[in-house]
N, C-alpha and C. Protein backbone atom coordinates (compact mmCIF):
# COMPACT_ATOMS: atom_id res chain seq x y z
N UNK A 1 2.63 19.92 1.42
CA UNK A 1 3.83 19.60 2.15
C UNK A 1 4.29 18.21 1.72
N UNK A 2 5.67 18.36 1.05
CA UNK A 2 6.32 16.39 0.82
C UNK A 2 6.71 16.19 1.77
N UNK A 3 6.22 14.67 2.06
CA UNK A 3 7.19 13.84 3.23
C UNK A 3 7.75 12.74 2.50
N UNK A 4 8.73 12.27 2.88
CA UNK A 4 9.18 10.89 2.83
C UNK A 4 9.39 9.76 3.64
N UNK A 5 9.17 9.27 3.36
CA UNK A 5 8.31 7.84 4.43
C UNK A 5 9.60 6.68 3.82
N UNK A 6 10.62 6.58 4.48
CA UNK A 6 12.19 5.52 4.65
C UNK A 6 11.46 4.23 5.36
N UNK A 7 11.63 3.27 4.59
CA UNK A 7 12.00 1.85 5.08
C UNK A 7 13.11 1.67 5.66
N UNK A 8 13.43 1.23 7.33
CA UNK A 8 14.40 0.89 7.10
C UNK A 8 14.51 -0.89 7.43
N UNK A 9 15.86 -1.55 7.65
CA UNK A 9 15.78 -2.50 8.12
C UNK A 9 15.23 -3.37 8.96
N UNK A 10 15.48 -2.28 10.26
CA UNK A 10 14.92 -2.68 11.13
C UNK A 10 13.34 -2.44 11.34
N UNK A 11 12.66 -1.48 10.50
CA UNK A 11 11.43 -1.07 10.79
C UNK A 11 10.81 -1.12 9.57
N UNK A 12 10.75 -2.08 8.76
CA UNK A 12 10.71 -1.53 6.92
C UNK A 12 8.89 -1.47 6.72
N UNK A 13 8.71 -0.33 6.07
CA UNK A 13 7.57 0.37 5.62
C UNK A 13 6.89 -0.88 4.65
N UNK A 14 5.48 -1.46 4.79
CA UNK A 14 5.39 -2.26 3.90
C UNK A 14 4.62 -1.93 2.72
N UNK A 15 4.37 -2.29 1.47
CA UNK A 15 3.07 -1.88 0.61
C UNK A 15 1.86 -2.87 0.80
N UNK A 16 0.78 -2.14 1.32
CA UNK A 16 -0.06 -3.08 1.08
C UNK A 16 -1.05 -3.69 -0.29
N UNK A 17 -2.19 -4.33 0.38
CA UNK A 17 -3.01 -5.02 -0.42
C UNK A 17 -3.70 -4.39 -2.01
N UNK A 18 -3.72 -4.73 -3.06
CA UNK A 18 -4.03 -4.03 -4.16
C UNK A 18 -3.76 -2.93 -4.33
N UNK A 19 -2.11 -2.63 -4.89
CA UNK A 19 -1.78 -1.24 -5.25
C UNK A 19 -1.89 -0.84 -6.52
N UNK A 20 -2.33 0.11 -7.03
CA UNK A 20 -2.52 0.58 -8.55
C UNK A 20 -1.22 1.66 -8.58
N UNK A 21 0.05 1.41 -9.17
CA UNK A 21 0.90 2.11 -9.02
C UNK A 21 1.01 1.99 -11.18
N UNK A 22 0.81 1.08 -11.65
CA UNK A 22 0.96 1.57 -13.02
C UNK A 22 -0.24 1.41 -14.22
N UNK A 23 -1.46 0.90 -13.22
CA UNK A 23 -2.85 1.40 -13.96
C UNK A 23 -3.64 1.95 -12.99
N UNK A 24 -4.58 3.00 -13.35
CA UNK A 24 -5.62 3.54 -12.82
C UNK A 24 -6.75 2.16 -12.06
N UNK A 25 -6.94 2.49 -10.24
CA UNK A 25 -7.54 1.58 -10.09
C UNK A 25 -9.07 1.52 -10.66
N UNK A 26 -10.21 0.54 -10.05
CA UNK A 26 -11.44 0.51 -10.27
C UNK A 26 -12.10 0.24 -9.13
N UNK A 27 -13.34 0.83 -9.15
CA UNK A 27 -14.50 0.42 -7.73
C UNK A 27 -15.46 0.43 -8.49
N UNK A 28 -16.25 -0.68 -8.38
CA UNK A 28 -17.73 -1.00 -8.85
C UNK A 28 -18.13 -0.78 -9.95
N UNK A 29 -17.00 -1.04 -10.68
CA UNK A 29 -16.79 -0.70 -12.28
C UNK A 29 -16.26 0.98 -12.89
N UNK A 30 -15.86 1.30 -11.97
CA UNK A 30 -15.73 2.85 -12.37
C UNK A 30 -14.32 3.15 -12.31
N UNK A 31 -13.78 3.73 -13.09
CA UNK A 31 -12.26 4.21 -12.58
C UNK A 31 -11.91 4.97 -11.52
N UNK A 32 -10.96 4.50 -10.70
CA UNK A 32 -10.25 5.76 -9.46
C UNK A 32 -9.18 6.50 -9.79
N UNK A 33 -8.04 6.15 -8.79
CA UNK A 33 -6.82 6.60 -8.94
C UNK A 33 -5.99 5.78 -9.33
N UNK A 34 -4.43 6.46 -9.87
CA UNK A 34 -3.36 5.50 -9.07
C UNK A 34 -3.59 5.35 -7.29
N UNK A 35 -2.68 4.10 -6.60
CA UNK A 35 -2.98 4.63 -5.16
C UNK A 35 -1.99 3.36 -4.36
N UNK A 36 -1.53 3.74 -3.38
CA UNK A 36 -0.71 2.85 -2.64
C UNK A 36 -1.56 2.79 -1.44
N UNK A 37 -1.44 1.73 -0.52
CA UNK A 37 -1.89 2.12 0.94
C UNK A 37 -0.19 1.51 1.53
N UNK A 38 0.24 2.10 2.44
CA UNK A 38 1.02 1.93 3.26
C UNK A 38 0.85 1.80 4.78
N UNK A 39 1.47 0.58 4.90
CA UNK A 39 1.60 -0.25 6.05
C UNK A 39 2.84 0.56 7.43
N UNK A 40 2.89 1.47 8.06
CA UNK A 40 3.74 1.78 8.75
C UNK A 40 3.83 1.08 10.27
N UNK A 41 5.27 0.69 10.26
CA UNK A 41 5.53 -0.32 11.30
C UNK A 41 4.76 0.73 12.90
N UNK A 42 4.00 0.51 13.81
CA UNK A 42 3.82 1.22 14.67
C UNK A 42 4.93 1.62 15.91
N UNK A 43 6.28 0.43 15.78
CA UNK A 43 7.22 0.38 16.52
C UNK A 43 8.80 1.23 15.94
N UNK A 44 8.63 1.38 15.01
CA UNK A 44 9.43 2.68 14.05
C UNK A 44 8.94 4.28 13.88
N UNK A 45 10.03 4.80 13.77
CA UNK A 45 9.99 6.22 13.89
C UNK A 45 8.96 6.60 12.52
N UNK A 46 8.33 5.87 11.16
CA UNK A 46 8.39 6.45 10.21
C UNK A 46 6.34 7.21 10.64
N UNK A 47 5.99 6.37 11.49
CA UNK A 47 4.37 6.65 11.99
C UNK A 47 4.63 8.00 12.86
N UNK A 48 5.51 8.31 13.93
CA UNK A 48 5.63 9.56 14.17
C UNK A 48 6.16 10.90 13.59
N UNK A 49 6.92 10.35 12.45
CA UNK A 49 7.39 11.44 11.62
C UNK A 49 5.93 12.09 10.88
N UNK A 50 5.20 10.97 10.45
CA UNK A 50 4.36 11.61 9.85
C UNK A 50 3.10 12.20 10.26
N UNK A 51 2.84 11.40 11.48
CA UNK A 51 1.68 12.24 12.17
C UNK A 51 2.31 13.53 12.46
N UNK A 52 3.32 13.67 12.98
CA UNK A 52 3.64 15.30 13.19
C UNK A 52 3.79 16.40 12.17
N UNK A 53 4.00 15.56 10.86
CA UNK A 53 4.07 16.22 9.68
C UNK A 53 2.42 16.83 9.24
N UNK A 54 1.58 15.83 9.51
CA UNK A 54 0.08 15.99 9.13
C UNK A 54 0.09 16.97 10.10
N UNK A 55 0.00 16.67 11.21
CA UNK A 55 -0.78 17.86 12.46
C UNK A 55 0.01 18.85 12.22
N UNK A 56 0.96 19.24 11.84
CA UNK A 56 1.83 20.34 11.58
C UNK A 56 1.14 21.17 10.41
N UNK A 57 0.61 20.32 9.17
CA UNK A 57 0.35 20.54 8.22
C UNK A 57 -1.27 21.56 8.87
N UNK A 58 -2.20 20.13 9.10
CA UNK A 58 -3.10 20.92 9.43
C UNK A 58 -3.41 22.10 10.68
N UNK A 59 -2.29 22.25 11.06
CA UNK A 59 -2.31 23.51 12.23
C UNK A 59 -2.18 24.78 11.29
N UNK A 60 -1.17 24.57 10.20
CA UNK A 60 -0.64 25.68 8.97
C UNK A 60 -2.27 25.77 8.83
N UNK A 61 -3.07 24.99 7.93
CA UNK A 61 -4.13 25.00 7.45
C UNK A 61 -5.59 26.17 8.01
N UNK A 62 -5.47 25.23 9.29
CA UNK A 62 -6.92 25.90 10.10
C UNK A 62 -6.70 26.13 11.54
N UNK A 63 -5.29 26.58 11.85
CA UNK A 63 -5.31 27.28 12.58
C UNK A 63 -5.68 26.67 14.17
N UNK A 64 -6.31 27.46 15.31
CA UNK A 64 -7.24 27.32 16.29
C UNK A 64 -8.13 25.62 16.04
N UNK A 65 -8.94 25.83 14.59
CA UNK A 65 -9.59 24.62 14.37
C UNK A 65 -8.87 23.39 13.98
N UNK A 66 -7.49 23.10 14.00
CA UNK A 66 -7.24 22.28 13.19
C UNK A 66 -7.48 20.78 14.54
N UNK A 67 -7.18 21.23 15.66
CA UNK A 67 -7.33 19.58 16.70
C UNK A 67 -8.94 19.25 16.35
N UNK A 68 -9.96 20.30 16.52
CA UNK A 68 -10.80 19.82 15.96
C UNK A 68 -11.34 19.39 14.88
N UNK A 69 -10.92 19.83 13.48
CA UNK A 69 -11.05 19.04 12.64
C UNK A 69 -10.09 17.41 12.52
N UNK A 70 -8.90 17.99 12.83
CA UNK A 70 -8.23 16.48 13.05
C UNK A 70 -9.19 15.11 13.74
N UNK A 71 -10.13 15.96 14.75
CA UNK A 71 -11.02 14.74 15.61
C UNK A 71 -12.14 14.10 14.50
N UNK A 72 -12.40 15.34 14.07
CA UNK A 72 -13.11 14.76 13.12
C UNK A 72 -13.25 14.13 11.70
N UNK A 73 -11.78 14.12 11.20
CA UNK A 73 -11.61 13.30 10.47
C UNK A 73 -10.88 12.01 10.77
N UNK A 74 -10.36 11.81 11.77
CA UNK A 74 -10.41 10.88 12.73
C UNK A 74 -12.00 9.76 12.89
N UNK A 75 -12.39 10.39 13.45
CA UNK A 75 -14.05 9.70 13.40
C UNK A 75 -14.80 9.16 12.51
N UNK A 76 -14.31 9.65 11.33
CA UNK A 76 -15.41 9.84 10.19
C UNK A 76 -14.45 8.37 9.09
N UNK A 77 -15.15 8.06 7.97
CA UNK A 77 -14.86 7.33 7.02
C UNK A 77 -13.65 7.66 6.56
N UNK A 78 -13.37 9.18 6.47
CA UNK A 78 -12.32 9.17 5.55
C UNK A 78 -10.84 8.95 6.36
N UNK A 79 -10.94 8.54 6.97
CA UNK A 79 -9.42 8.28 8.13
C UNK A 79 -8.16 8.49 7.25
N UNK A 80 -7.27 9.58 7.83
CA UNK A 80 -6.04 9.59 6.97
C UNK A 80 -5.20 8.28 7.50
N UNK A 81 -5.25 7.75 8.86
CA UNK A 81 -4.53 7.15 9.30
C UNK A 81 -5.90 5.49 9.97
N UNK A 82 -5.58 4.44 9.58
CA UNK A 82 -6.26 3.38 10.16
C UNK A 82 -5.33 2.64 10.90
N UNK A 83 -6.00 2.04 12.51
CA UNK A 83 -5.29 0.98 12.84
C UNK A 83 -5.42 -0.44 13.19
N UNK A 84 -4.23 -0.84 12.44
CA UNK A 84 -4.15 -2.13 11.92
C UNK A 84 -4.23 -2.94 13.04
N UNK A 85 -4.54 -3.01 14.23
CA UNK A 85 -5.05 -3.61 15.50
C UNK A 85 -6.18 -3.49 15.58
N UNK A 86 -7.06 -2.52 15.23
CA UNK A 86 -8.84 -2.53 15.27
C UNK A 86 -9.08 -2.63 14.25
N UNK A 87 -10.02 -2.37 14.33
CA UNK A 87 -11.69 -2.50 13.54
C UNK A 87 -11.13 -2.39 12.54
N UNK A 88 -10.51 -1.70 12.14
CA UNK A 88 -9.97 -1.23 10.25
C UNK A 88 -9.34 -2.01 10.07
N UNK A 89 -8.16 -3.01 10.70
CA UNK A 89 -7.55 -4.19 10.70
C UNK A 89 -8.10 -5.53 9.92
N UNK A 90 -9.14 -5.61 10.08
CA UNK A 90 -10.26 -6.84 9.86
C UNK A 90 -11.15 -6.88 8.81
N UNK A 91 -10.55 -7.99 8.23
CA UNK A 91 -11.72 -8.22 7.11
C UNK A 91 -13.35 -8.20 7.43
N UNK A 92 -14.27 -8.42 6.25
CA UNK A 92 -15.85 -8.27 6.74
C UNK A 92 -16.08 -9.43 7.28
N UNK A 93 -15.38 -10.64 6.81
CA UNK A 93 -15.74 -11.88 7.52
C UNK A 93 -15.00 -12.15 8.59
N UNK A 94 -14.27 -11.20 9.58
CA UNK A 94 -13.97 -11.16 10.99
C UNK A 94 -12.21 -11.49 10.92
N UNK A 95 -11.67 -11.52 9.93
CA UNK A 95 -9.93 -12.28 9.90
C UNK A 95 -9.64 -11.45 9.57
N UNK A 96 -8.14 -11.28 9.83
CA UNK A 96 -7.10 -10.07 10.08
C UNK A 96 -7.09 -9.89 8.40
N UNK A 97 -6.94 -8.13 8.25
CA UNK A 97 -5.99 -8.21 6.69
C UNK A 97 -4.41 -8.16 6.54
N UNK A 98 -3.97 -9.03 5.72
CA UNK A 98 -2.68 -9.36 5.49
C UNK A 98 -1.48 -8.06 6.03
N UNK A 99 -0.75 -8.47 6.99
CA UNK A 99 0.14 -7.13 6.90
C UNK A 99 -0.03 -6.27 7.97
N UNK A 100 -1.11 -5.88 7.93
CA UNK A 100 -2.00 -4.45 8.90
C UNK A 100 -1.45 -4.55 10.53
N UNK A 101 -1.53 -6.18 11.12
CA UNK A 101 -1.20 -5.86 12.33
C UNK A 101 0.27 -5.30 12.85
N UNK A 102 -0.14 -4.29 13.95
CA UNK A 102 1.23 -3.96 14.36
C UNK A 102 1.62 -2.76 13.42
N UNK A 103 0.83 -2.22 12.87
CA UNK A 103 0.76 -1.27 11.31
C UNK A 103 -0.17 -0.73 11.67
N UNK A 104 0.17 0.99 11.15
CA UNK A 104 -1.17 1.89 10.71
C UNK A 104 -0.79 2.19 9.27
N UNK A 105 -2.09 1.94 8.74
CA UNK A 105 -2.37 2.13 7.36
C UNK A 105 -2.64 3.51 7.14
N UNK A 106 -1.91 4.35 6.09
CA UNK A 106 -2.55 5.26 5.41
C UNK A 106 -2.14 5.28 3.78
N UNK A 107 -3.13 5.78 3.12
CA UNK A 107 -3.24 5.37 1.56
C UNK A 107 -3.03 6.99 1.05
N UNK A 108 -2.20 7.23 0.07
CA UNK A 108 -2.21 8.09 -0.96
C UNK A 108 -2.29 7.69 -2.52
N UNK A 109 -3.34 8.57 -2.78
CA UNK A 109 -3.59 8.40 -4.57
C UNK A 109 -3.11 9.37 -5.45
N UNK A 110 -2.78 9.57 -6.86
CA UNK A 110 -2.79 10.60 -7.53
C UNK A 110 -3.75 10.11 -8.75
N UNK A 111 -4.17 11.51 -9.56
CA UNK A 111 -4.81 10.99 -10.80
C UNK A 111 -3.62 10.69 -11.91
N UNK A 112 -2.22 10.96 -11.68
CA UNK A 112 -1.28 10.91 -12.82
C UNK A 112 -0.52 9.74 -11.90
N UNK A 113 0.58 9.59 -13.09
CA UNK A 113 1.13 7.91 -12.53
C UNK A 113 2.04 8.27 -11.64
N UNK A 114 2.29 7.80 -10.27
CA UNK A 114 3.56 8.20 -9.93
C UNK A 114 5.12 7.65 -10.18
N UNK A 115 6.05 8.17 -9.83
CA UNK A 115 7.54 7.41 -10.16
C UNK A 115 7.64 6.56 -9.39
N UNK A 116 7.84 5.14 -10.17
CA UNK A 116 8.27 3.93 -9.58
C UNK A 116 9.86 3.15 -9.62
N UNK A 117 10.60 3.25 -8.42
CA UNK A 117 11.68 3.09 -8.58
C UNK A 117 12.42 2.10 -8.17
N UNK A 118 13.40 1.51 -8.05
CA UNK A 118 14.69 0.59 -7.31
C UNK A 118 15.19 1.17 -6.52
N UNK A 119 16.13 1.00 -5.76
CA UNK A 119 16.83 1.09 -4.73
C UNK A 119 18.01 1.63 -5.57
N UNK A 120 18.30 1.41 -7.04
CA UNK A 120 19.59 2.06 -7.29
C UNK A 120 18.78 3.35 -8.60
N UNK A 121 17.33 3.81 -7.88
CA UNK A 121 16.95 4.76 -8.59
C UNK A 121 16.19 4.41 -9.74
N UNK A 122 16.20 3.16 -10.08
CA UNK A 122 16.01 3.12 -11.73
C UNK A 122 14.90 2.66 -11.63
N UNK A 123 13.87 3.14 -13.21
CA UNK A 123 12.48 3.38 -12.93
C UNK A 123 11.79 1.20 -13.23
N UNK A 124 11.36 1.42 -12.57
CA UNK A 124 10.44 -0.06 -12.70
C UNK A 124 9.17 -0.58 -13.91
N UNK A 125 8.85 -1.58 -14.28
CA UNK A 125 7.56 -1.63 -14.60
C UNK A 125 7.01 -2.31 -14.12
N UNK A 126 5.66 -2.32 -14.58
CA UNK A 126 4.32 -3.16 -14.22
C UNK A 126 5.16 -4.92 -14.70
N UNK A 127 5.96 -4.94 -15.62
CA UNK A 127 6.16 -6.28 -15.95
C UNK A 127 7.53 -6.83 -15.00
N UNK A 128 7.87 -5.81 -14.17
CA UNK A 128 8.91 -6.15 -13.18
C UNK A 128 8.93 -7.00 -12.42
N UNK A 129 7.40 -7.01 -12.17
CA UNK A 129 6.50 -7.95 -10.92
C UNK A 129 7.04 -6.96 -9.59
N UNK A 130 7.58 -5.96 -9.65
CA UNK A 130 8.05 -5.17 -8.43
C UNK A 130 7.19 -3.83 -8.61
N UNK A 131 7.04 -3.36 -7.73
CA UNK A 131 6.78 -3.52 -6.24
C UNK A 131 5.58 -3.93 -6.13
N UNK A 132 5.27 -5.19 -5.47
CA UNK A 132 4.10 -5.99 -4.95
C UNK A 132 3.86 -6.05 -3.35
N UNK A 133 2.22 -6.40 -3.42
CA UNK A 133 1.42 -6.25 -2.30
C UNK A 133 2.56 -7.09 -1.04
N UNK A 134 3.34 -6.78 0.20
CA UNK A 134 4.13 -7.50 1.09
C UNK A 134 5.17 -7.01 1.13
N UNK A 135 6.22 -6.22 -0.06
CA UNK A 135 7.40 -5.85 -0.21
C UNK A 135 7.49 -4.66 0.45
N UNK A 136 8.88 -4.23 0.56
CA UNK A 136 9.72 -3.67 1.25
C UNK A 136 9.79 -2.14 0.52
N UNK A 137 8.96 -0.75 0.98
CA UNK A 137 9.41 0.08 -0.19
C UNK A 137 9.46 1.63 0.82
N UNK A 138 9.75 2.55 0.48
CA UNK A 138 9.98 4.17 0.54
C UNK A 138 8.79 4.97 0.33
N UNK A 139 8.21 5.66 0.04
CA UNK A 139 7.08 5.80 -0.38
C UNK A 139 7.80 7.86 -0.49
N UNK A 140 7.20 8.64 -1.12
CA UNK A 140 7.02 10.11 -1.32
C UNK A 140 5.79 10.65 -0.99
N UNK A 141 5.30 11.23 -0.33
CA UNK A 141 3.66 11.55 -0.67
C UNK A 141 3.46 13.03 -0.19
N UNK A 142 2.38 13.92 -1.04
CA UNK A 142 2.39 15.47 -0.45
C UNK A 142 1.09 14.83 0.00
N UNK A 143 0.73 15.80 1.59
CA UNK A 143 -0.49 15.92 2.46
C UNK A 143 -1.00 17.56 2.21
N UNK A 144 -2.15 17.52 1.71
CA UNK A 144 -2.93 18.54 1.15
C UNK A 144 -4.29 18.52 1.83
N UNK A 145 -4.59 19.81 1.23
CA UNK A 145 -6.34 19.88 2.35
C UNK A 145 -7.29 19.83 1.03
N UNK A 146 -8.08 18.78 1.52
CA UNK A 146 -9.57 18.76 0.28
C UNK A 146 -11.04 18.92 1.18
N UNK A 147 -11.50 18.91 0.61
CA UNK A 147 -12.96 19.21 1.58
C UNK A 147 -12.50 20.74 2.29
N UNK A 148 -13.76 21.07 3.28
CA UNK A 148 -13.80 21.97 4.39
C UNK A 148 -12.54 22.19 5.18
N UNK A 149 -12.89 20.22 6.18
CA UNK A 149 -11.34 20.53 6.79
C UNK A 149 -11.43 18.96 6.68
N UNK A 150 -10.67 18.48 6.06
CA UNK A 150 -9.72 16.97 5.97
C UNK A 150 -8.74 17.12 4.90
N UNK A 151 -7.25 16.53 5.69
CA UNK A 151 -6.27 15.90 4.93
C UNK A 151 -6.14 14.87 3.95
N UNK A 152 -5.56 15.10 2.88
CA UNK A 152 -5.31 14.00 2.32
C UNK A 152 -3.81 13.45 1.26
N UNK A 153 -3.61 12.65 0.77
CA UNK A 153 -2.18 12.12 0.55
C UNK A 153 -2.18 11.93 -0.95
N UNK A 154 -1.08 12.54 -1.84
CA UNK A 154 -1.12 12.28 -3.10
C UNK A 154 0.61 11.93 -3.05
N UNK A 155 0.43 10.65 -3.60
CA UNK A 155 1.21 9.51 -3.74
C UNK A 155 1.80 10.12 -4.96
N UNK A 156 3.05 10.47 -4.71
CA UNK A 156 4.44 10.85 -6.06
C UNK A 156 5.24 10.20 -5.63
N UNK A 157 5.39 8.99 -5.50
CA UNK A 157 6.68 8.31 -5.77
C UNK A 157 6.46 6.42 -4.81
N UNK A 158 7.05 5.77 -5.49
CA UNK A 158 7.52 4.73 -4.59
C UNK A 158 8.35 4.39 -4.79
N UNK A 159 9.66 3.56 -4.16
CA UNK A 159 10.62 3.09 -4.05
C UNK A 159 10.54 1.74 -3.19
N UNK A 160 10.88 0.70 -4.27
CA UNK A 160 10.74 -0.86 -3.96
C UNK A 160 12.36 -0.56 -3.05
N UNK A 161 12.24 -1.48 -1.69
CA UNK A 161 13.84 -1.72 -0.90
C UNK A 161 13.85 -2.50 -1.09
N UNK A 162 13.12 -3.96 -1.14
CA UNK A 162 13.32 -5.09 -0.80
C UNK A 162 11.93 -5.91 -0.33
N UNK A 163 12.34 -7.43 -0.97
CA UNK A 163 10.99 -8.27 -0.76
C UNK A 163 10.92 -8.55 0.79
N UNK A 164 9.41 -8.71 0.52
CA UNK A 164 8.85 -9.21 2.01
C UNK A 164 7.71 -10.20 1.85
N UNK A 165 7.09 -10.80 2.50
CA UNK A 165 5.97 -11.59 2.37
C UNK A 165 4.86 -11.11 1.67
N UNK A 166 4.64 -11.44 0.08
CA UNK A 166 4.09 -10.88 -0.30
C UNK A 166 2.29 -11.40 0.51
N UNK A 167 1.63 -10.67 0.20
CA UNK A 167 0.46 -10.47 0.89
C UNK A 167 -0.65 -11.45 -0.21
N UNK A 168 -1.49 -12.44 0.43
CA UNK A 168 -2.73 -12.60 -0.37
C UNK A 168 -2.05 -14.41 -1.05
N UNK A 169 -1.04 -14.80 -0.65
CA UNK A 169 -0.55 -16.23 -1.24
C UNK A 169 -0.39 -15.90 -2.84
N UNK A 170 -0.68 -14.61 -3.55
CA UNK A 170 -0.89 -14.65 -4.94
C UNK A 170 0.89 -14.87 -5.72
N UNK A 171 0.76 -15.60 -6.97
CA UNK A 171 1.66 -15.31 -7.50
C UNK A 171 2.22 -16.87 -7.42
N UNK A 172 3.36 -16.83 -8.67
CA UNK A 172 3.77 -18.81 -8.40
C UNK A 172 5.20 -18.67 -8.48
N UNK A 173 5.71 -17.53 -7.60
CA UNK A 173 7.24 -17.87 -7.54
C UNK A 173 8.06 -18.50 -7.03
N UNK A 174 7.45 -19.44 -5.87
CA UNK A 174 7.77 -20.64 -5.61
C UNK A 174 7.48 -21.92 -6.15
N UNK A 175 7.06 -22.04 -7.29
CA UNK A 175 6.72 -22.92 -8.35
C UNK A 175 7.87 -23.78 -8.88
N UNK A 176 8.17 -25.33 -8.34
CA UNK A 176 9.69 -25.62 -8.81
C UNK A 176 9.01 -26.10 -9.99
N UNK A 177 9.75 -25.42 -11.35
CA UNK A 177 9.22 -25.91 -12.81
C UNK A 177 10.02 -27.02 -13.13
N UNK A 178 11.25 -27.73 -12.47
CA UNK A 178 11.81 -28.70 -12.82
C UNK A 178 11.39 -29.69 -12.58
N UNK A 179 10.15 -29.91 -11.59
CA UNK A 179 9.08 -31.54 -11.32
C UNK A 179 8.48 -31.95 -12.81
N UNK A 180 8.81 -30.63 -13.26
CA UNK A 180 7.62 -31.35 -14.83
C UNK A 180 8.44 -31.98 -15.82
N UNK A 181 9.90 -32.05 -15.92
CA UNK A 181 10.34 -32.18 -16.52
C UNK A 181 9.95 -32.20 -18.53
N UNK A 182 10.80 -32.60 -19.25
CA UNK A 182 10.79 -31.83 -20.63
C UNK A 182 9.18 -32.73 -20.32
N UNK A 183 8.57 -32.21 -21.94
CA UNK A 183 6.95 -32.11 -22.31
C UNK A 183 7.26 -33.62 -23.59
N UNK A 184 6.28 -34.87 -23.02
CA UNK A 184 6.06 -35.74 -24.07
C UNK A 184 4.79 -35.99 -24.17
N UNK A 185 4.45 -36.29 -25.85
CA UNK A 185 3.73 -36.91 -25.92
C UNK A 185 3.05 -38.07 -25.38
N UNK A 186 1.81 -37.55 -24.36
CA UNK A 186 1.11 -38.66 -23.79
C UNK A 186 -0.05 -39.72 -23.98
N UNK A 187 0.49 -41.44 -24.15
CA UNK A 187 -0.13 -42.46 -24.40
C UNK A 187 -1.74 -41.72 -24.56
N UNK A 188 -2.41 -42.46 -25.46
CA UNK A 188 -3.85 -42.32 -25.82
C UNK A 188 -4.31 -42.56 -24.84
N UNK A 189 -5.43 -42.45 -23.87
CA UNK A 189 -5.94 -43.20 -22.92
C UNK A 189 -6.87 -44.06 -23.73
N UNK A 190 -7.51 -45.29 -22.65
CA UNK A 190 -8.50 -45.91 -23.11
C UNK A 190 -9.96 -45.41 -23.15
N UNK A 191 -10.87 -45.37 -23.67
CA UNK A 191 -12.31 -44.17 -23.23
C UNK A 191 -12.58 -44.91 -21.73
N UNK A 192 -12.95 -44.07 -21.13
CA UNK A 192 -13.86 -44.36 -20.27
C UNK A 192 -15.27 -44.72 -19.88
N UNK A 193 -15.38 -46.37 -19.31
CA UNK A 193 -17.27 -46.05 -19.51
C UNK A 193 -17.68 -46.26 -18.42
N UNK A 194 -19.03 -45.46 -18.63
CA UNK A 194 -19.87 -45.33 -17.48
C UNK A 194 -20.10 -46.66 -16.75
């Protein structure tokens, strides 16, 4: 089943922390997926569209069993949905992760790259510096059944809307390069002694 997951103004969908949208990620030296995690505002419609889309999904799926499997993938590690007010919120050393509060996180991966786009459609690159960890984006994703009984999200598409605080202080685009002014040759120093 595709959903589409709209940023809007007032409620804008964020991307979170380390997205692999145009290389295959890594864990513990091994290759993963592509993979986004998405930040959904908890005070916007885009977190109820999609839980009803999932539970809809998995009712199609398993029927009678699906509230109970829903509980139990709920419970378990593989959470389709985390919230960014608890426990899943928080780094290991006890501080919030960037973004999350006020947000439920859920992540979709694919093994192929997905389409990365603009706002006027047009495809992006990795050298764009867009779409980064804080920004403003759309997301596409089909919810499919793997395992016995758990859902899961394969990420076909993102769409950058617009910047937001990017996440993690990374990056030097607030860097005024005009303090350095032009590059001269600088006086010899004298050596220094101990």
């Amino acid at each position: 089943m595709k959903l589409t997951i709209k940023s809007t103004a007032e409620h804008p969908v964020l991307l979170g922390s380390f997205p692999d949208l145009f290389r295959v990620g890594e864990y513990q030296g091994n290759p993963t997926n592509y993979s986004a995690q998405l930040l959904l505002p908890k005070s916007g419609p885009q977190l109820a569209e999609f839980e009803k889309a999932a539970r809809a999904f998995a009712k199609d799926a398993w029927g009678d069993a699906a509230k109970t499997a829903w509980e139990k993938q709920a419970a378990s590690n593989s959470k389709l949905m985390r919230d960014g007010d608890g426990i899943d919120g928080t780094k290991s050393d006890g501080t919030p992760k960037p973004g999350w509060a006020g947000h439920v996180r859920i992540k979709a991966s694919t093994k192929f790259p997905p389409k990365v786009i603009d706002k006027g459609l047009n495809e992006l690159t990795e050298d764009s510096g867009k779409p980064y960890a804080g920004c403003h984006v759309s997301a596409q994703v089909e919810i499919y059944q793997f395992r016995a009984n758990e859902l899961g999200l394969r990420l076909l598409a993102i769409q950058f809307v617009g910047d937001g605080e990017p996440f993690g202080g990374g990056g030097n685009g607030g860097a005024d390069l005009s303090a350095f002014g032009p590059a001269e040759q600088a006086p010899a120093a004298d050596k220094a002694e101990w």
